[in-house]
Structures are given as C-alpha cells and as structure tokens.
N, C-alpha and C. Protein backbone atom coordinates (compact mmCIF):
# COMPACT_ATOMS: atom_id res chain seq x y z
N UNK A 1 -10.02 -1.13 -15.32
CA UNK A 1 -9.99 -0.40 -14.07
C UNK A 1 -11.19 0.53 -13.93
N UNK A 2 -11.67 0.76 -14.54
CA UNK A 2 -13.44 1.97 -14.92
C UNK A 2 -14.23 1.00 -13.96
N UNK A 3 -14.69 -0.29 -14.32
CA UNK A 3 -15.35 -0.90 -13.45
C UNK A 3 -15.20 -0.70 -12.11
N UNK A 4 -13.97 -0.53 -11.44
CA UNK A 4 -13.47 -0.74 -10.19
C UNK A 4 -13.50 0.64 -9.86
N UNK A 5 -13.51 1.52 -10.40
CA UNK A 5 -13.18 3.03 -10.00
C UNK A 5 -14.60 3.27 -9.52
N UNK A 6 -15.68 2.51 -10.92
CA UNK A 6 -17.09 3.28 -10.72
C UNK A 6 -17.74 2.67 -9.57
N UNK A 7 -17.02 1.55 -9.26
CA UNK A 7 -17.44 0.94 -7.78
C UNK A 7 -16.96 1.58 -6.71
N UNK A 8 -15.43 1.82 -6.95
CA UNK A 8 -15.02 2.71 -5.57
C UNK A 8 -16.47 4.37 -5.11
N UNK A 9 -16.57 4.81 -5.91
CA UNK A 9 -17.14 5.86 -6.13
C UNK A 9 -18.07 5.62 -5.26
N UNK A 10 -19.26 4.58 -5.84
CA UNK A 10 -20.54 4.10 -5.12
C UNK A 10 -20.47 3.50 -3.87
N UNK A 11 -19.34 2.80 -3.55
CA UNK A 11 -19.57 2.32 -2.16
C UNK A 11 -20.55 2.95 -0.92
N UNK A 12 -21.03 2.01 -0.10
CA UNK A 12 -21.43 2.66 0.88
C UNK A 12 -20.59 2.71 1.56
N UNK A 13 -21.36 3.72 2.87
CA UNK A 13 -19.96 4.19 3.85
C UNK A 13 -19.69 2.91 5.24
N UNK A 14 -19.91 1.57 5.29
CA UNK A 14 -19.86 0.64 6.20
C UNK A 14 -18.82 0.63 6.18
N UNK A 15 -17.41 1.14 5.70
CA UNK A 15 -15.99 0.32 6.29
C UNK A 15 -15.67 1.81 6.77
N UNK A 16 -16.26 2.44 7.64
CA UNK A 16 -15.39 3.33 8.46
C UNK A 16 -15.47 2.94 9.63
N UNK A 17 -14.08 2.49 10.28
CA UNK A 17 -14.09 2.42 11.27
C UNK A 17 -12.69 3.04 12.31
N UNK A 18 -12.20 3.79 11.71
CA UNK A 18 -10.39 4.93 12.16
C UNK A 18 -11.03 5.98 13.13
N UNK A 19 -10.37 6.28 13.75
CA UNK A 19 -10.03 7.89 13.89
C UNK A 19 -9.49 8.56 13.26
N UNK A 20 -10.74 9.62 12.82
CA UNK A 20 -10.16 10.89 11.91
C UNK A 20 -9.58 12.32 12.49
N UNK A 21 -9.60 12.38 14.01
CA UNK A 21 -9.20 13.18 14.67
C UNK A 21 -7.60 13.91 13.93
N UNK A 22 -6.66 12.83 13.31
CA UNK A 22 -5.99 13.90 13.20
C UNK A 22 -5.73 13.85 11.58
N UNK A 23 -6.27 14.12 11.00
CA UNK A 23 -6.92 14.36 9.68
C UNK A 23 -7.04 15.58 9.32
N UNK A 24 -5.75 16.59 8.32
CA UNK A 24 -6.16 17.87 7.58
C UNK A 24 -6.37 17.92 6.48
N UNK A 25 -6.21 18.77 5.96
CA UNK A 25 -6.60 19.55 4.62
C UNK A 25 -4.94 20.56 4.25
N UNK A 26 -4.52 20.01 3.57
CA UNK A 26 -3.16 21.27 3.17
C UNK A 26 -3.22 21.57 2.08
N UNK A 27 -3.72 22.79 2.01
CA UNK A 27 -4.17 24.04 0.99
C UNK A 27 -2.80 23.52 0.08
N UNK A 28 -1.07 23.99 0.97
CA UNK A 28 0.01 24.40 -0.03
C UNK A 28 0.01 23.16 -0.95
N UNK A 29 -0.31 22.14 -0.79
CA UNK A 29 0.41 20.63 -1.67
C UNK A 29 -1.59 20.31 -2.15
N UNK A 30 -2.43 21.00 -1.87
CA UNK A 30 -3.77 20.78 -2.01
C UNK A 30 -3.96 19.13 -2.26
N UNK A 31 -3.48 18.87 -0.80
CA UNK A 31 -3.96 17.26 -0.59
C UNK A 31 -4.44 17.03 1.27
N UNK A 32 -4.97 15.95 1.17
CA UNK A 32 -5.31 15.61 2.79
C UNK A 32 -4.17 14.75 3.38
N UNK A 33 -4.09 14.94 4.37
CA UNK A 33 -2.84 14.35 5.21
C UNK A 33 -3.26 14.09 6.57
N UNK A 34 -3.07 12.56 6.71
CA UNK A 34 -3.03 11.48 7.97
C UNK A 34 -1.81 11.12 8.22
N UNK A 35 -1.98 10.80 9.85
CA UNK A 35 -0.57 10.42 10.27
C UNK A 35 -0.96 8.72 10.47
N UNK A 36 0.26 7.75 10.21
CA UNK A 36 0.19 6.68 10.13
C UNK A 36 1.25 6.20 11.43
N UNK A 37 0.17 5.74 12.10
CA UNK A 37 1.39 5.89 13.83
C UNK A 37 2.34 4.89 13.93
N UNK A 38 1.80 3.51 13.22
CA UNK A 38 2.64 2.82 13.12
C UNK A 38 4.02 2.87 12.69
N UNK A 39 4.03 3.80 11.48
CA UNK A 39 4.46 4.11 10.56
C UNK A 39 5.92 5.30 11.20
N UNK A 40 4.94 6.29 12.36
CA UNK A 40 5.57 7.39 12.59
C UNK A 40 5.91 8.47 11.86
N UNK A 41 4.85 8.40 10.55
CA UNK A 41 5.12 9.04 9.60
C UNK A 41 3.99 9.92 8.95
N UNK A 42 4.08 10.61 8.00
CA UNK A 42 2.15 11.40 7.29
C UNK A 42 2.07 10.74 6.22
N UNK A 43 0.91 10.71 5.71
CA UNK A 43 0.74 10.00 4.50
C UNK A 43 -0.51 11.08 3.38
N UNK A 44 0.03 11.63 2.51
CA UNK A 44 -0.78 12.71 1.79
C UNK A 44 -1.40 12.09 0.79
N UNK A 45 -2.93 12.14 0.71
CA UNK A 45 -3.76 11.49 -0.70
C UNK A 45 -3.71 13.18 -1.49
N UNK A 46 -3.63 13.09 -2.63
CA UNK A 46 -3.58 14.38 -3.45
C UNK A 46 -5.26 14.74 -3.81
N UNK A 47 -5.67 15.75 -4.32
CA UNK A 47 -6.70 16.07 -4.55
C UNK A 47 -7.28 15.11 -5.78
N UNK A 48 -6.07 15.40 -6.79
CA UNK A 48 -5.76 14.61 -7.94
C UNK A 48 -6.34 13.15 -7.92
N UNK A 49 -6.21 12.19 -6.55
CA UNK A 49 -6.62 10.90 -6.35
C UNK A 49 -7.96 11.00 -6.43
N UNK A 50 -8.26 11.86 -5.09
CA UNK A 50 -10.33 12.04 -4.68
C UNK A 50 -10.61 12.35 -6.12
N UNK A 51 -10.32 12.54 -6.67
CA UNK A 51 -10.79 13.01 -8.46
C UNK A 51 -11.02 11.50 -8.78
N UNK A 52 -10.04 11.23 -8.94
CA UNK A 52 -10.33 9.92 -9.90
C UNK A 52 -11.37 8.74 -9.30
N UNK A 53 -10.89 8.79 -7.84
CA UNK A 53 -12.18 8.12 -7.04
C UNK A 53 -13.50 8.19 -6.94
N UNK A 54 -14.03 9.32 -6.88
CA UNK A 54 -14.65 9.95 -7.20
C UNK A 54 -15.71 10.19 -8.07
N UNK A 55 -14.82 10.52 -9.58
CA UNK A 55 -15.06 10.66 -10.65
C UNK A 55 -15.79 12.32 -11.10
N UNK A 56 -15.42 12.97 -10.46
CA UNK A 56 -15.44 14.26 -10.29
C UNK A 56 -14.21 15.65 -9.93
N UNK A 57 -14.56 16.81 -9.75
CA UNK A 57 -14.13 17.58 -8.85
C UNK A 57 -14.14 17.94 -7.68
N UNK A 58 -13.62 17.21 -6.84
CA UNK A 58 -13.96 17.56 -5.76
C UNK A 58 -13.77 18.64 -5.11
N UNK A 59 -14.49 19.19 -4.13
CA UNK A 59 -14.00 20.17 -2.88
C UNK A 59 -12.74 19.42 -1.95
N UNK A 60 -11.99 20.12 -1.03
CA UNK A 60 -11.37 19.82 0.22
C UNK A 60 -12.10 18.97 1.40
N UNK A 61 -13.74 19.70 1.11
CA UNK A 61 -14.57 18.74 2.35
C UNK A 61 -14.80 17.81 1.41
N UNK A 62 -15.10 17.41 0.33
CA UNK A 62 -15.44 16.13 -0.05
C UNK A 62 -14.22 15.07 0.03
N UNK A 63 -12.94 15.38 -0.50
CA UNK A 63 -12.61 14.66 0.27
C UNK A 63 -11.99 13.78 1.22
N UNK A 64 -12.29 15.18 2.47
CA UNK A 64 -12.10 14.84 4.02
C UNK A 64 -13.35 13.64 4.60
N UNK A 65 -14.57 14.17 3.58
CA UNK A 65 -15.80 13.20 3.72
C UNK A 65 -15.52 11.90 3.33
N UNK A 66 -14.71 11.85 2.17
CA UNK A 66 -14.67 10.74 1.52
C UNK A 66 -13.53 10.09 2.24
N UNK A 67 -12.53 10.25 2.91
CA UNK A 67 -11.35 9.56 3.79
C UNK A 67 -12.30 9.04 5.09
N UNK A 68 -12.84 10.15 5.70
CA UNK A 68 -13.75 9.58 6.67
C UNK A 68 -14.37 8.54 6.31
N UNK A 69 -15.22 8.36 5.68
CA UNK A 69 -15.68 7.61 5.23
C UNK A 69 -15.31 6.22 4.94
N UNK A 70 -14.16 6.38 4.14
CA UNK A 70 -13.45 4.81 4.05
C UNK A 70 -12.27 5.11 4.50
N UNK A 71 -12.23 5.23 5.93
CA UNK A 71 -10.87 5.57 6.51
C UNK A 71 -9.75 4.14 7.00
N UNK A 72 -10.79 3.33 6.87
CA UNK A 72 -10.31 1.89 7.22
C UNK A 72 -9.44 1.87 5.82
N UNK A 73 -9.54 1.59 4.75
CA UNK A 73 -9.36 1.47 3.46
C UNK A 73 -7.79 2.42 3.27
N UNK A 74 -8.36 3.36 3.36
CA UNK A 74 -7.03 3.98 3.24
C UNK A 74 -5.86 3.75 4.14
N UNK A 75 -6.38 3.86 5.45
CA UNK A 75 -5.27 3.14 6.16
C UNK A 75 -4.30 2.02 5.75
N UNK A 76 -5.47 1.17 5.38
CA UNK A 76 -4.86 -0.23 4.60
C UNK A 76 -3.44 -0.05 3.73
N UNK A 77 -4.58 0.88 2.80
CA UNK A 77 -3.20 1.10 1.70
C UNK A 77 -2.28 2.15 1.92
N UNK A 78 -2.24 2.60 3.14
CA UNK A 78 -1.03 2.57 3.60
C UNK A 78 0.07 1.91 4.06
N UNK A 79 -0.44 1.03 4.62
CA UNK A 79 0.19 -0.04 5.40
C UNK A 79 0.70 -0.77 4.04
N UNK A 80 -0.07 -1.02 3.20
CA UNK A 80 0.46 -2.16 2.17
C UNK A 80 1.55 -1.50 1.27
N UNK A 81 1.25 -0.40 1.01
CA UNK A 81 2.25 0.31 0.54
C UNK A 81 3.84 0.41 1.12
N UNK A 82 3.35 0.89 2.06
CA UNK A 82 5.03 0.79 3.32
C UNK A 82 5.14 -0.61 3.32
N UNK A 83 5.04 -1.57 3.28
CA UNK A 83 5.54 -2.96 3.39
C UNK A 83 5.88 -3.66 1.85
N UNK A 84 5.13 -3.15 0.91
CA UNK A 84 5.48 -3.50 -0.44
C UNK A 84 7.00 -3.07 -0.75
N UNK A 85 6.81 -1.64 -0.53
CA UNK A 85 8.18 -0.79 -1.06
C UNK A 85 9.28 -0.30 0.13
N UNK A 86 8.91 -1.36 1.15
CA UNK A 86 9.87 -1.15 2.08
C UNK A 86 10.25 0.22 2.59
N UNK A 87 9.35 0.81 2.72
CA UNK A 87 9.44 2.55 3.21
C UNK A 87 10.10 2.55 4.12
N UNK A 88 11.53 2.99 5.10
CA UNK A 88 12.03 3.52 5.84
C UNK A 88 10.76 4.11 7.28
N UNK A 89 10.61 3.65 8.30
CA UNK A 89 9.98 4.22 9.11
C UNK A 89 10.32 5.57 9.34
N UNK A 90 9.57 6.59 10.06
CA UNK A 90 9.03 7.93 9.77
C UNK A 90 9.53 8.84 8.21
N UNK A 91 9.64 8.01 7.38
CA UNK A 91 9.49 8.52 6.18
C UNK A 91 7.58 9.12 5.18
N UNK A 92 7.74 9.90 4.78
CA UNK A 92 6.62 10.25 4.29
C UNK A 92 5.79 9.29 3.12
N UNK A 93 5.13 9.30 2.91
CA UNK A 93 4.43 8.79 1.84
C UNK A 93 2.91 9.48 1.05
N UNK A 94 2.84 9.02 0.04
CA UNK A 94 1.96 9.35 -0.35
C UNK A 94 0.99 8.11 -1.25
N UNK A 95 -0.39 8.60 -1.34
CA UNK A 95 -1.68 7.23 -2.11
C UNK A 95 -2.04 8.13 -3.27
N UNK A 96 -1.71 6.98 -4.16
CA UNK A 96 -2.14 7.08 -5.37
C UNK A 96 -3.81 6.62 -5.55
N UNK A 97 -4.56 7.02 -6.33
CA UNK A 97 -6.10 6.60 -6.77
C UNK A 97 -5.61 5.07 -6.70
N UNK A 98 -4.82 4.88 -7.70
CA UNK A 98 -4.49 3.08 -7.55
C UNK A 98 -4.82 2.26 -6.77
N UNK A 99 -3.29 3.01 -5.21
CA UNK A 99 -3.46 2.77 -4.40
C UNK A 99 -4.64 1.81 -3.15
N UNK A 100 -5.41 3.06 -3.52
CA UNK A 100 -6.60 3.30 -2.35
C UNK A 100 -7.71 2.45 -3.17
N UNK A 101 -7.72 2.46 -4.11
CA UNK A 101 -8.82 1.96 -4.96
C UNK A 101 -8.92 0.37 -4.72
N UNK A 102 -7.51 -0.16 -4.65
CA UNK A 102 -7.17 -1.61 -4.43
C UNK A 102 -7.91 -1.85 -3.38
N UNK A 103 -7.74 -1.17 -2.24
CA UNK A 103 -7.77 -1.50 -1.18
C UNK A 103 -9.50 -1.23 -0.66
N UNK A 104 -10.05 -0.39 -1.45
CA UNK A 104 -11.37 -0.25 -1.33
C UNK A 104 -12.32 -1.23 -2.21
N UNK A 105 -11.81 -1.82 -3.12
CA UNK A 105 -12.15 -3.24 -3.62
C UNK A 105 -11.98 -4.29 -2.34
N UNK A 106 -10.88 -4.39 -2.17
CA UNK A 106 -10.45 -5.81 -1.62
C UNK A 106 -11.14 -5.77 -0.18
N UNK A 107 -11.21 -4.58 -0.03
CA UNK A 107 -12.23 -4.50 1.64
C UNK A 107 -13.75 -4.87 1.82
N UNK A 108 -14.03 -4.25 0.29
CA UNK A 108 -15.91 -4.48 0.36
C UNK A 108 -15.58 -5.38 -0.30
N UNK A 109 -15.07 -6.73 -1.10
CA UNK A 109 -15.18 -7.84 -1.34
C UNK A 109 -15.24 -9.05 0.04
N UNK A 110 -14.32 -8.28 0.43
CA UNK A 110 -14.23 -9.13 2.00
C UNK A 110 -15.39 -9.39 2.83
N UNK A 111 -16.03 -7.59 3.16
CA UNK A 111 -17.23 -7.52 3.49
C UNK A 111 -18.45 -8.34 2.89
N UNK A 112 -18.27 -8.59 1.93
CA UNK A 112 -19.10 -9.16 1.07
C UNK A 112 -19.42 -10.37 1.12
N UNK A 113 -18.09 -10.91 1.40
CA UNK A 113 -17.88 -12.67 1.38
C UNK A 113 -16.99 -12.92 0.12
N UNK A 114 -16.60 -12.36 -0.94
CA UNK A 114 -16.27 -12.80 -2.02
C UNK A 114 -15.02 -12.87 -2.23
N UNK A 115 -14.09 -13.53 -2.80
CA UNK A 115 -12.88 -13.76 -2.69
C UNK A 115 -12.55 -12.63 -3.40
N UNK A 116 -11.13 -11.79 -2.84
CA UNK A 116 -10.53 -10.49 -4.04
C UNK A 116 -10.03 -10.72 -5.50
C-alpha cells in the first residue's frame, strides 16, 4: 500500500471536477465535511486521513486544498462506500485514507487508460 499512498500524494490536480461550495473545516471533530446530496447525508474525511495521503502534517487548508483538488475522487468513495455497506440514506459517514486512496488510484488509472 506505500506504493499507492506515495502515488496518491503526487497526483496531479486533473480529476477535479465537484463543487466545493459546500465544503468546511470542523475544528470540534478536526476533520473536513461534505454533503453527499444523493446521499442526503455529510460525509467527514478526518485530519488523520489527509495525513496519511499526504504523507505529512497537514494544516486545515491543506486539506480543504487537497479535497478540492481531487474532489471527484472523494466523492466516488463516497458513493462506493454507501453502496458497499449499505448505509441507510441521510445517515452520516465517514472516509478512511483507504477509502479515498482506492478511489484516487482507480480514477487516475482510468484517466490514464490502464486497467485498475
């Protein structure tokens, strides 16, 4: 998984394509939180994740930068998440580094041409 992490990290920023309009920062749970409309629900990445993504410490703006950024991606693994584990609609959720990491592979492979 190091391979895949140190790739998530480097990506360029070509798979943004969301609205981040409603996109915060919550100091109390010190994670970022999107609403997933489909979903009807929020979905909180922990600080803890952008770390491992990363491969650093991040700030709060890094990463709000870094969701922006691959906001497509995360979305994803939201969606795949709520359909894997059968989430209850407007129930909460939350992305693990795992998570998001999958999904930021399997996106720039796509982009790529290469099978996941």
């Amino acid at each position: 998984m190091g391979i895949g992490l140190d790739y998530c990290a480097s990506l360029n920023g070509s798979m943004n394509d969301g609205p981040t309009a409603a996109v915060t920062w919550r100091a109390d749970i010190d994670a970022l939180m999107f609403f997933v409309e489909t979903h009807a629900a929020s979905c909180a990445v922990h600080r803890r994740a952008f770390r491992t993504l990363l491969r650093r410490d991040p700030t709060p703006r890094d990463c709000l930068t870094y969701f922006a950024r691959f906001e497509s991606a995360f979305r994803a693994a939201a969606t795949a998440k709520i359909a894997q584990n059968q989430i209850p609609v407007g129930t909460n959720l939350h992305l693990t580094s795992r998570d998001a990491a999958r999904k930021l592979i399997e996106l720039s492979s796509a982009q790529q041409g290469d099978d996941p």
